[in-house]
ModelCIF file with pLDDT and N, C-alpha, C, O atoms, coordinates in Angstrom:
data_MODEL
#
_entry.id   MODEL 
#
_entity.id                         1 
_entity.type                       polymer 
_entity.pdbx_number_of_molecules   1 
#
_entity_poly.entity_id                      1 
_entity_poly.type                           'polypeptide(L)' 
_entity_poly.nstd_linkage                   no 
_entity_poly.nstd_monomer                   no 
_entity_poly.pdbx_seq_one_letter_code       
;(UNK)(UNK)(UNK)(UNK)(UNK)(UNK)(UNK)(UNK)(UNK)(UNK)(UNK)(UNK)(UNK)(UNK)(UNK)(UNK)
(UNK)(UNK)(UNK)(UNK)(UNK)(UNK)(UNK)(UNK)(UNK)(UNK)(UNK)(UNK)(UNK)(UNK)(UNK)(UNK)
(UNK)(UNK)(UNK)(UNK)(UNK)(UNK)(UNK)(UNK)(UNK)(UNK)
;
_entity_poly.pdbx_seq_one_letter_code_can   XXXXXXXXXXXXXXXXXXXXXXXXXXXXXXXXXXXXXXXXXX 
_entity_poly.pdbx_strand_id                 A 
#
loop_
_entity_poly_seq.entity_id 
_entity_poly_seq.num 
_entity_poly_seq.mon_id 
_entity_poly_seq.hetero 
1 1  UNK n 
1 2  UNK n 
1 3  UNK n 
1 4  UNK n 
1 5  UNK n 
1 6  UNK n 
1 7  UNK n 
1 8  UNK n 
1 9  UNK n 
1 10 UNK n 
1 11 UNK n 
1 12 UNK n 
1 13 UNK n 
1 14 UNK n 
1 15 UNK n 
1 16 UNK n 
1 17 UNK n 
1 18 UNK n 
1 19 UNK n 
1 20 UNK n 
1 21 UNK n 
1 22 UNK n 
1 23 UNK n 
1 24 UNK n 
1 25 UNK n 
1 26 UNK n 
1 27 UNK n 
1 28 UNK n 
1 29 UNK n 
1 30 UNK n 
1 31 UNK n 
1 32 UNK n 
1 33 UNK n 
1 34 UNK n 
1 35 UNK n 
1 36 UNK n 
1 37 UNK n 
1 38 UNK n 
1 39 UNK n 
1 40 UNK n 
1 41 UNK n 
1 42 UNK n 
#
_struct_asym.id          A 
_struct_asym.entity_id   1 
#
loop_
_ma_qa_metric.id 
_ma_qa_metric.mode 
_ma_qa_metric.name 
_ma_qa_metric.software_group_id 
_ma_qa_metric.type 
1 global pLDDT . pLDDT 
2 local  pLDDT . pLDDT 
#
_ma_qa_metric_global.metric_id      1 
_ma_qa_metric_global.metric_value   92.98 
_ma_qa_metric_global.model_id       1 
_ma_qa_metric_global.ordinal_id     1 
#
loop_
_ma_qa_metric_local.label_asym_id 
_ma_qa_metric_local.label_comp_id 
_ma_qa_metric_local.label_seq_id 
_ma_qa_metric_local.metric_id 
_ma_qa_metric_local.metric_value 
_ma_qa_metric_local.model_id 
_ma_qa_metric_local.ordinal_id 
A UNK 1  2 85.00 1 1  
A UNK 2  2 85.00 1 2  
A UNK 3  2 83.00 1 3  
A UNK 4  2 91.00 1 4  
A UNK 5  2 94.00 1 5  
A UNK 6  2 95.00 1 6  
A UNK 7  2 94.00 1 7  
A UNK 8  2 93.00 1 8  
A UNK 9  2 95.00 1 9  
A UNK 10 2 95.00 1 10 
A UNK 11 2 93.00 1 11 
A UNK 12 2 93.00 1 12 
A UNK 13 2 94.00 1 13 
A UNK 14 2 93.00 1 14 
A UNK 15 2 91.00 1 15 
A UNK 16 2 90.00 1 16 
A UNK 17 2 90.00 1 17 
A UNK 18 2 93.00 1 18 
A UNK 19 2 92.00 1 19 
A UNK 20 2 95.00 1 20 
A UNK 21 2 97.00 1 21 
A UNK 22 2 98.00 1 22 
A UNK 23 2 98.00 1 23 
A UNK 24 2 98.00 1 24 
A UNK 25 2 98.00 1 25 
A UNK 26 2 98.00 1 26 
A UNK 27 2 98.00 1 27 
A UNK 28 2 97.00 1 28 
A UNK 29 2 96.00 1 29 
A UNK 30 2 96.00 1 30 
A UNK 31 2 94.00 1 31 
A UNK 32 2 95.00 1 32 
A UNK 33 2 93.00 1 33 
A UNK 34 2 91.00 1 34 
A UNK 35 2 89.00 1 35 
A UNK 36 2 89.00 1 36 
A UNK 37 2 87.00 1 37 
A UNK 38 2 90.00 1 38 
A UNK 39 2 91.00 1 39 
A UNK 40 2 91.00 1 40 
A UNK 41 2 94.00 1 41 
A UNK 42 2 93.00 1 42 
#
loop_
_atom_site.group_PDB 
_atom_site.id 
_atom_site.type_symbol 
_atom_site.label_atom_id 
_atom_site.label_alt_id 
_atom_site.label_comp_id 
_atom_site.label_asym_id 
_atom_site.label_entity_id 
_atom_site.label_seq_id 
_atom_site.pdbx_PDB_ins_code 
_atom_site.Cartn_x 
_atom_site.Cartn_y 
_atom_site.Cartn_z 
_atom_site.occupancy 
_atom_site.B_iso_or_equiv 
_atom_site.pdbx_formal_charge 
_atom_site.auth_seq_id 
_atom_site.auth_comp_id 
_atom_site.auth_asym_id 
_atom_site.auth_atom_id 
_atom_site.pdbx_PDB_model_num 
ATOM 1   N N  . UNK A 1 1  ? -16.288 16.615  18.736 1.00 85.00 ? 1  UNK A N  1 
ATOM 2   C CA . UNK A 1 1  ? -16.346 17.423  17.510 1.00 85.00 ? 1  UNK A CA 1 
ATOM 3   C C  . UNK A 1 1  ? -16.133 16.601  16.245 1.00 85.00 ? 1  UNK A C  1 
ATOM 4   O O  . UNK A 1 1  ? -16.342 16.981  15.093 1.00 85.00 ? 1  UNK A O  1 
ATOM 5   N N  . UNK A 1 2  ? -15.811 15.749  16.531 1.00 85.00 ? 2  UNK A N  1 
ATOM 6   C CA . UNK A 1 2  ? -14.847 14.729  15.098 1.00 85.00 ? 2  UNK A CA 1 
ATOM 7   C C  . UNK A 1 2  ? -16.095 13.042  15.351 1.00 85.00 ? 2  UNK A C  1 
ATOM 8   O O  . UNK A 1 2  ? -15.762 11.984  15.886 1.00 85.00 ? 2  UNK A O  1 
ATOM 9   N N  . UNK A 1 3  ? -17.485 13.395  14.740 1.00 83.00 ? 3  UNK A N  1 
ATOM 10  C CA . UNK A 1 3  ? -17.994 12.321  14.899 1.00 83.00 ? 3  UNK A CA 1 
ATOM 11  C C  . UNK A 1 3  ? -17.843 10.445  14.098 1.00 83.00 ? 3  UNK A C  1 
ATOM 12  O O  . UNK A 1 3  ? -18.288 9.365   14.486 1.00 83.00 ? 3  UNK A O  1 
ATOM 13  N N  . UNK A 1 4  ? -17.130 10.784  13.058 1.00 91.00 ? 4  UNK A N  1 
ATOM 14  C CA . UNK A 1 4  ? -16.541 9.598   12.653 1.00 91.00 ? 4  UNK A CA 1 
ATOM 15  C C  . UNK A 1 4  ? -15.002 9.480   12.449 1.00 91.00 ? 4  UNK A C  1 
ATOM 16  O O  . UNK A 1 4  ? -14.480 10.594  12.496 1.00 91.00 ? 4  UNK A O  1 
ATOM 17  N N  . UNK A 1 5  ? -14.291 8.668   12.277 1.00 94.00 ? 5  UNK A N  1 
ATOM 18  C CA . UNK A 1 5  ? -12.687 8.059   12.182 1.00 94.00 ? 5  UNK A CA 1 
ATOM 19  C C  . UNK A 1 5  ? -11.979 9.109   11.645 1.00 94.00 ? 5  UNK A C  1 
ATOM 20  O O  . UNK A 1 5  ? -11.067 9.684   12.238 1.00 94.00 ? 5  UNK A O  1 
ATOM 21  N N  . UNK A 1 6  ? -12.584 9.520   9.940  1.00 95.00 ? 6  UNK A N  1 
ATOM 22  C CA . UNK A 1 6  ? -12.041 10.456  8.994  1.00 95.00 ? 6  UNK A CA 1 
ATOM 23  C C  . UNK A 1 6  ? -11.581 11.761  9.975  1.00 95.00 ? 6  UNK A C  1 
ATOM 24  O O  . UNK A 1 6  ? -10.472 11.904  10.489 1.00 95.00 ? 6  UNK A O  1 
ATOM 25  N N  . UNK A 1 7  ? -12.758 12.681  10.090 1.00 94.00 ? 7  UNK A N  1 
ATOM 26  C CA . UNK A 1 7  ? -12.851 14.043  10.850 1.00 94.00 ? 7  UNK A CA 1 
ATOM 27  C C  . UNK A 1 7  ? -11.620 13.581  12.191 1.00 94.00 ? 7  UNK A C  1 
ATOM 28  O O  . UNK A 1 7  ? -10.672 14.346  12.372 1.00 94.00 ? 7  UNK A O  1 
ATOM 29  N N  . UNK A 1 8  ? -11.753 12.325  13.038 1.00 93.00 ? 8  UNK A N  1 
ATOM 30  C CA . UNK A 1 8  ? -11.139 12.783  14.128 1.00 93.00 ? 8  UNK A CA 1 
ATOM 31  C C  . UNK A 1 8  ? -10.083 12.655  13.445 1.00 93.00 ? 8  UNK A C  1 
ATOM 32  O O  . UNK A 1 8  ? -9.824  13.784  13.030 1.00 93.00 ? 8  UNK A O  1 
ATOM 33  N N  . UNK A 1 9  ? -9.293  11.910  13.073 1.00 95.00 ? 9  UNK A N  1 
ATOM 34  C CA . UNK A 1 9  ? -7.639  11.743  12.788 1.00 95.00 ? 9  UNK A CA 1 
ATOM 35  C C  . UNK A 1 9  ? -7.359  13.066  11.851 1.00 95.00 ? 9  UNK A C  1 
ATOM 36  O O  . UNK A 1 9  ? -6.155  13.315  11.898 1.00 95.00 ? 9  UNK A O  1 
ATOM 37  N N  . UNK A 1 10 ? -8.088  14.025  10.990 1.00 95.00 ? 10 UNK A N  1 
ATOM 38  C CA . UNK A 1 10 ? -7.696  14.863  10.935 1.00 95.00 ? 10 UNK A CA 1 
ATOM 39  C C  . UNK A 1 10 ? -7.696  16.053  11.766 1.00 95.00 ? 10 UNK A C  1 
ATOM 40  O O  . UNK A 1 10 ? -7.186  17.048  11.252 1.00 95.00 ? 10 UNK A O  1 
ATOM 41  N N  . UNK A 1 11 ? -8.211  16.172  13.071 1.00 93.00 ? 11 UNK A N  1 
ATOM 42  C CA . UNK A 1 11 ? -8.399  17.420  13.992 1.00 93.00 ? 11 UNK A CA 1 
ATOM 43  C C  . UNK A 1 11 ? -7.133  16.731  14.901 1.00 93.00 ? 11 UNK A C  1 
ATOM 44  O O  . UNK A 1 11 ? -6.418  17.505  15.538 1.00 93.00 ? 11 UNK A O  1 
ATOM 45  N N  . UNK A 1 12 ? -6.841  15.143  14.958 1.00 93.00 ? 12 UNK A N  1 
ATOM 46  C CA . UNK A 1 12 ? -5.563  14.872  15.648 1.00 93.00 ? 12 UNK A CA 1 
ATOM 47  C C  . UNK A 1 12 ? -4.314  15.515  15.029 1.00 93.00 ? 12 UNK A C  1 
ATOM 48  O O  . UNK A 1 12 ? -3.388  16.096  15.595 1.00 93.00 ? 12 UNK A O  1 
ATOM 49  N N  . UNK A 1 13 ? -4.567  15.211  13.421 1.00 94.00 ? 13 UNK A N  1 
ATOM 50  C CA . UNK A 1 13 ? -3.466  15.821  12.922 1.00 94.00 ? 13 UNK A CA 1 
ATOM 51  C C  . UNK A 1 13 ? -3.219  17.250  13.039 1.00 94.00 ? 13 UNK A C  1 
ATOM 52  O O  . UNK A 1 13 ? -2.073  17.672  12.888 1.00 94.00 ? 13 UNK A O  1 
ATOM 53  N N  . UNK A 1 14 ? -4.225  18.064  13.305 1.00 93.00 ? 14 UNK A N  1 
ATOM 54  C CA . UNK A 1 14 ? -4.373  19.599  13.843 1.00 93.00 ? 14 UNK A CA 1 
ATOM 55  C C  . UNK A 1 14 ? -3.777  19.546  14.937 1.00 93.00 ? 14 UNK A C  1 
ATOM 56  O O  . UNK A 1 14 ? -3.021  20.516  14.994 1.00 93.00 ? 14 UNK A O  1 
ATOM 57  N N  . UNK A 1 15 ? -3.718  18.987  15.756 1.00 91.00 ? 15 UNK A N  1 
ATOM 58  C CA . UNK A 1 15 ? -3.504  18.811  17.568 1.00 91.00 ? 15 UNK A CA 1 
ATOM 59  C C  . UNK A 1 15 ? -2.300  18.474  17.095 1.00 91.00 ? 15 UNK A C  1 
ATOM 60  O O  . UNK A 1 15 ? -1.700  19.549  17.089 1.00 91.00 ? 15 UNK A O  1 
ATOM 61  N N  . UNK A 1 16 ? -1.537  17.613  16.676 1.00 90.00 ? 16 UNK A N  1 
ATOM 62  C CA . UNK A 1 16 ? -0.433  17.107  16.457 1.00 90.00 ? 16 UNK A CA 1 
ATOM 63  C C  . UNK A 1 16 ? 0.735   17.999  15.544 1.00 90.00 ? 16 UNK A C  1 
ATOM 64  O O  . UNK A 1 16 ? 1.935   17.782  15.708 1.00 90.00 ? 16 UNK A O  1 
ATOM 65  N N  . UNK A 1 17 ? 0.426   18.627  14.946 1.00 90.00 ? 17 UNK A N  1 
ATOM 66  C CA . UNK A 1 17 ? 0.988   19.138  13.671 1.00 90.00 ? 17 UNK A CA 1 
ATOM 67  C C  . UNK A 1 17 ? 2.000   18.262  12.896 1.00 90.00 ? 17 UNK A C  1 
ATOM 68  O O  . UNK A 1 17 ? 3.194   18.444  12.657 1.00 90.00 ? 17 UNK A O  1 
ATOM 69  N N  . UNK A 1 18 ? 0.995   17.063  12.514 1.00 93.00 ? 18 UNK A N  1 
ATOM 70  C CA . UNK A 1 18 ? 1.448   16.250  12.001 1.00 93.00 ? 18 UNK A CA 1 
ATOM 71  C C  . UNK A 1 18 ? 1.792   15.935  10.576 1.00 93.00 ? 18 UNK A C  1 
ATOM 72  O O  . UNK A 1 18 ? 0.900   15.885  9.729  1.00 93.00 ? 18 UNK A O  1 
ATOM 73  N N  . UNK A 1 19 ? 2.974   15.733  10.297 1.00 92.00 ? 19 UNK A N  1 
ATOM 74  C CA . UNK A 1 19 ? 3.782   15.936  8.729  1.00 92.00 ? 19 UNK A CA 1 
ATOM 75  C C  . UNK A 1 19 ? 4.000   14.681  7.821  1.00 92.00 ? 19 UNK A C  1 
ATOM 76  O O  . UNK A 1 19 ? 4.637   14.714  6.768  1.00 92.00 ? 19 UNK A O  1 
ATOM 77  N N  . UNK A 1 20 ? 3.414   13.597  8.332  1.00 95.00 ? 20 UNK A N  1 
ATOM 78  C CA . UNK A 1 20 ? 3.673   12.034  7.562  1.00 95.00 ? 20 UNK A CA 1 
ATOM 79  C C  . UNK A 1 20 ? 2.552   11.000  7.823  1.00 95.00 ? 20 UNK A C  1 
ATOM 80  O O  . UNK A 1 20 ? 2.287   10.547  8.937  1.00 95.00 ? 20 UNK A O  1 
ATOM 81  N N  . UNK A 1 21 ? 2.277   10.859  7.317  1.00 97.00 ? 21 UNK A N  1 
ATOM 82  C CA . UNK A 1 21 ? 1.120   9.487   7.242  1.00 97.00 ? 21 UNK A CA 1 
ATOM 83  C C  . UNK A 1 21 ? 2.060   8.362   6.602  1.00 97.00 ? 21 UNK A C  1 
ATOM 84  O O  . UNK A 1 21 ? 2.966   8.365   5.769  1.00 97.00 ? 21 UNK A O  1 
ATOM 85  N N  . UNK A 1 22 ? 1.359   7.310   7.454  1.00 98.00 ? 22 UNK A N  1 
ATOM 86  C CA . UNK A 1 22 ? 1.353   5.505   6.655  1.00 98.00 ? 22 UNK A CA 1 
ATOM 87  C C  . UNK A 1 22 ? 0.094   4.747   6.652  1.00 98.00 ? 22 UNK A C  1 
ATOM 88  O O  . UNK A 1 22 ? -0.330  3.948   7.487  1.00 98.00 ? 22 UNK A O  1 
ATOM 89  N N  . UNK A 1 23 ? -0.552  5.257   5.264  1.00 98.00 ? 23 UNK A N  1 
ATOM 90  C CA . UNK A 1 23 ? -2.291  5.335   5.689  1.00 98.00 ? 23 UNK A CA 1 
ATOM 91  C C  . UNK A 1 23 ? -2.145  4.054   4.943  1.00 98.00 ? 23 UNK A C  1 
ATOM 92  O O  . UNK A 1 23 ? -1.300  3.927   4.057  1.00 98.00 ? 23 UNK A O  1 
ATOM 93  N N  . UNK A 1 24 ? -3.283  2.729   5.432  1.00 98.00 ? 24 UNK A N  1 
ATOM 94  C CA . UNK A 1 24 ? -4.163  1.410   4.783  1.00 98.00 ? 24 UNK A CA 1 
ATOM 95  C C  . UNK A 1 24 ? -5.572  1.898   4.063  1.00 98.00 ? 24 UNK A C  1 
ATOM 96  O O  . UNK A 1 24 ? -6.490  2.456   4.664  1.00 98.00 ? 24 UNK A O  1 
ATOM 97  N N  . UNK A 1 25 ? -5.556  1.577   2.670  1.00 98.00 ? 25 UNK A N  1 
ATOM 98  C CA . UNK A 1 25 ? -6.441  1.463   2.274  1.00 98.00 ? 25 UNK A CA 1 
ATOM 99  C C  . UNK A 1 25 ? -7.022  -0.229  1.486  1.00 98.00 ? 25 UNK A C  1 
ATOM 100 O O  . UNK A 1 25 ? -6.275  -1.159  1.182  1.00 98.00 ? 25 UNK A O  1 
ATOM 101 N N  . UNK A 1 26 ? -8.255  -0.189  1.354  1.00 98.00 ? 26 UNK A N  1 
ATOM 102 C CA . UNK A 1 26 ? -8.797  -1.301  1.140  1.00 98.00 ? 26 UNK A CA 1 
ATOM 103 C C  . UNK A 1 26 ? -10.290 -0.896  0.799  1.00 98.00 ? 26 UNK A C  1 
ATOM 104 O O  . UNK A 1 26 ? -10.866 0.108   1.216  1.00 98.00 ? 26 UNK A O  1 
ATOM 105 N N  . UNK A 1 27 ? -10.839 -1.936  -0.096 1.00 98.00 ? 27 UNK A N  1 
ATOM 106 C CA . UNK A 1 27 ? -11.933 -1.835  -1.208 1.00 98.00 ? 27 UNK A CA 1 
ATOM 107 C C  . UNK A 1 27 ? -13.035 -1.096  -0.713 1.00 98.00 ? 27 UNK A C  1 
ATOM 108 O O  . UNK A 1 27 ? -13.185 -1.326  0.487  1.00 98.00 ? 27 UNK A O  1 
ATOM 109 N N  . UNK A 1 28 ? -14.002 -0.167  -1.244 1.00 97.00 ? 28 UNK A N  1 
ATOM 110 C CA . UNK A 1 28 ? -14.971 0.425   -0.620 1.00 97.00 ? 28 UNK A CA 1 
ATOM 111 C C  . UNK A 1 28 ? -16.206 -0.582  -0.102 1.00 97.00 ? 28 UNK A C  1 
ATOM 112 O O  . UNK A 1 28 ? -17.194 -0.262  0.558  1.00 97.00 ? 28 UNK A O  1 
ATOM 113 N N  . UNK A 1 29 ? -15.829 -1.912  -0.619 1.00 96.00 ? 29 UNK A N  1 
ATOM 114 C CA . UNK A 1 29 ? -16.902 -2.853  -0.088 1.00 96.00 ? 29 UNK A CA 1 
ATOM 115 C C  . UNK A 1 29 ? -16.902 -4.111  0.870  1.00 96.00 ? 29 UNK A C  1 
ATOM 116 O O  . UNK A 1 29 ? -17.758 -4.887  1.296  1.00 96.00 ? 29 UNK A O  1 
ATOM 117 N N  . UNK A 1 30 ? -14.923 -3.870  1.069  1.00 96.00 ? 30 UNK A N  1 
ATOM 118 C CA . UNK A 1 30 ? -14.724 -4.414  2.598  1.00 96.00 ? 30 UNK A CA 1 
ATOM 119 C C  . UNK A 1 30 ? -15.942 -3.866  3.757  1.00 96.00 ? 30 UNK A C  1 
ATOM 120 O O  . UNK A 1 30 ? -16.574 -2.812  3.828  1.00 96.00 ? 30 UNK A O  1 
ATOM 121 N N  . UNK A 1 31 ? -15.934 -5.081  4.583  1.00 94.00 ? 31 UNK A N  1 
ATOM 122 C CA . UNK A 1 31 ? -16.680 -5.268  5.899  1.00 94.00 ? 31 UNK A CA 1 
ATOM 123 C C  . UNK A 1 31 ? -15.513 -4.587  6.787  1.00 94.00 ? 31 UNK A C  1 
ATOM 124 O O  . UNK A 1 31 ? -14.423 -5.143  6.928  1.00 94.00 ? 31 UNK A O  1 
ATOM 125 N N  . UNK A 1 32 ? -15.817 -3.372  7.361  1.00 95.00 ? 32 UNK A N  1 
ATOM 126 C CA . UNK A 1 32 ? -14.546 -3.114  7.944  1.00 95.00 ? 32 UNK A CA 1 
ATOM 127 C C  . UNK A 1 32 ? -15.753 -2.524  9.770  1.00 95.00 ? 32 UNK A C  1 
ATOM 128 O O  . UNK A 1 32 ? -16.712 -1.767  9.916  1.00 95.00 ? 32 UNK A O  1 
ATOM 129 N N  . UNK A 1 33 ? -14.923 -3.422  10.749 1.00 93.00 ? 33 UNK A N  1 
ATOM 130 C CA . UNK A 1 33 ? -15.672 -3.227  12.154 1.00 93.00 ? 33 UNK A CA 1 
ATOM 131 C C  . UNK A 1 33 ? -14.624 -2.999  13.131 1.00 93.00 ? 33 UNK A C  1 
ATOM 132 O O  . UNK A 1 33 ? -13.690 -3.791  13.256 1.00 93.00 ? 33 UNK A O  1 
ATOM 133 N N  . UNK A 1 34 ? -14.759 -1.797  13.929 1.00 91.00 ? 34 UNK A N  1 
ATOM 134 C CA . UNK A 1 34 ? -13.791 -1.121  14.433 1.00 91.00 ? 34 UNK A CA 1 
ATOM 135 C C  . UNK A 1 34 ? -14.596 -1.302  16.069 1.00 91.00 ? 34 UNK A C  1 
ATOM 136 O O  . UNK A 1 34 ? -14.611 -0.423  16.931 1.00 91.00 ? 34 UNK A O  1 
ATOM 137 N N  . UNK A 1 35 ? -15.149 -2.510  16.170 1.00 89.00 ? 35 UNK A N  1 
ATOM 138 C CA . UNK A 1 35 ? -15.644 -2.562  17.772 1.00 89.00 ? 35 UNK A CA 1 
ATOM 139 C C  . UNK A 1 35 ? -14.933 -4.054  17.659 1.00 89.00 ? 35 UNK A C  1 
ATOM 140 O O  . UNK A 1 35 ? -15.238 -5.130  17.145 1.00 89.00 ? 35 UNK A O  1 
ATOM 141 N N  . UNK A 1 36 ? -13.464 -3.364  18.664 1.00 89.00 ? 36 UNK A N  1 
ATOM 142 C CA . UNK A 1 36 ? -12.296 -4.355  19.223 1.00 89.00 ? 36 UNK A CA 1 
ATOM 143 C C  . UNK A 1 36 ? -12.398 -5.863  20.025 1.00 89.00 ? 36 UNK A C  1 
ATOM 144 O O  . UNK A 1 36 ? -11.170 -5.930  20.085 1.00 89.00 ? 36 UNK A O  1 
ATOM 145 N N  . UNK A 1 37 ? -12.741 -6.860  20.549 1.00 87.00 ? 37 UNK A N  1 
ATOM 146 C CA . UNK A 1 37 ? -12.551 -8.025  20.942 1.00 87.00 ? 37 UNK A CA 1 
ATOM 147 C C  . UNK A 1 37 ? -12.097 -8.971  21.843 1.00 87.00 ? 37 UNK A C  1 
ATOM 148 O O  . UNK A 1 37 ? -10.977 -8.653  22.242 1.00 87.00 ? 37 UNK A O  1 
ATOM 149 N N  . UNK A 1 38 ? -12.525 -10.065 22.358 1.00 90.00 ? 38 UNK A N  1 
ATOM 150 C CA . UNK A 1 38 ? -11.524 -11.176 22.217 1.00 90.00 ? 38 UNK A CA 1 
ATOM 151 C C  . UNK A 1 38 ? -11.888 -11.715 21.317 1.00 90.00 ? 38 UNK A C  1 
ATOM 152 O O  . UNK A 1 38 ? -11.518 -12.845 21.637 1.00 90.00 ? 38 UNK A O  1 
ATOM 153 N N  . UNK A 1 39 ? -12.689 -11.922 19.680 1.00 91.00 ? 39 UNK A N  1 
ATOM 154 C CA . UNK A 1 39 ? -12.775 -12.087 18.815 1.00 91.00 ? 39 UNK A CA 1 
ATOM 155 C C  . UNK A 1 39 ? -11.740 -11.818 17.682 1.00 91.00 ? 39 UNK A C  1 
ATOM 156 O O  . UNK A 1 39 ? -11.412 -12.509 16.717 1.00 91.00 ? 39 UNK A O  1 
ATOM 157 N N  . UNK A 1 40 ? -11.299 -10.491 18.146 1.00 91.00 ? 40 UNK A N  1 
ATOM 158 C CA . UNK A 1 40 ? -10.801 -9.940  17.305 1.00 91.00 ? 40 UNK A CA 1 
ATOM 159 C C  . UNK A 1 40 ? -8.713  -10.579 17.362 1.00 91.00 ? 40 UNK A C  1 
ATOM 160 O O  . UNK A 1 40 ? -7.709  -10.476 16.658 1.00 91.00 ? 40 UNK A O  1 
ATOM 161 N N  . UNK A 1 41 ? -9.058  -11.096 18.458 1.00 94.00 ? 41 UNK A N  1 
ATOM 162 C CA . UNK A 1 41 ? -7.332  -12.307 19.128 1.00 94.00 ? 41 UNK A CA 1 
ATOM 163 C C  . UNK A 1 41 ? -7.319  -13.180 18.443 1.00 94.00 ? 41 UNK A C  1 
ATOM 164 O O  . UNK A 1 41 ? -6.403  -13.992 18.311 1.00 94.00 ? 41 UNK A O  1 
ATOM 165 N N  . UNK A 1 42 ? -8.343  -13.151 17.891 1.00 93.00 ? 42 UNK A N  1 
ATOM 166 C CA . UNK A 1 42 ? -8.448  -15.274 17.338 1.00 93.00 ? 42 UNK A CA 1 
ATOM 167 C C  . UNK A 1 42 ? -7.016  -15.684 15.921 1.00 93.00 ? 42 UNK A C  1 
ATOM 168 O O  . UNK A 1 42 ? -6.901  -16.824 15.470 1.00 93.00 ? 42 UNK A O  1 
#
């Protein structure tokens, strides 16, 4: 139901009834790649 990052962590926070965030933000024109590694060890 939650096809990108945004949507799911908020339907988690539904599931969760979750009351606090410690959210990272960074520039809208960071390269940001969320397919994990042994690259990602280096």
């Amino acid at each position: 139901v939650a096809p990108d990052i945004v949507q799911r962590e908020q339907y988690a926070d539904f599931v969760r009834n979750r009351m606090f965030r410690q959210t990272l933000l960074c520039h809208k024109s960071a390269p940001i790649s969320r397919a994990l590694s042994l690259e990602s060890l280096e």
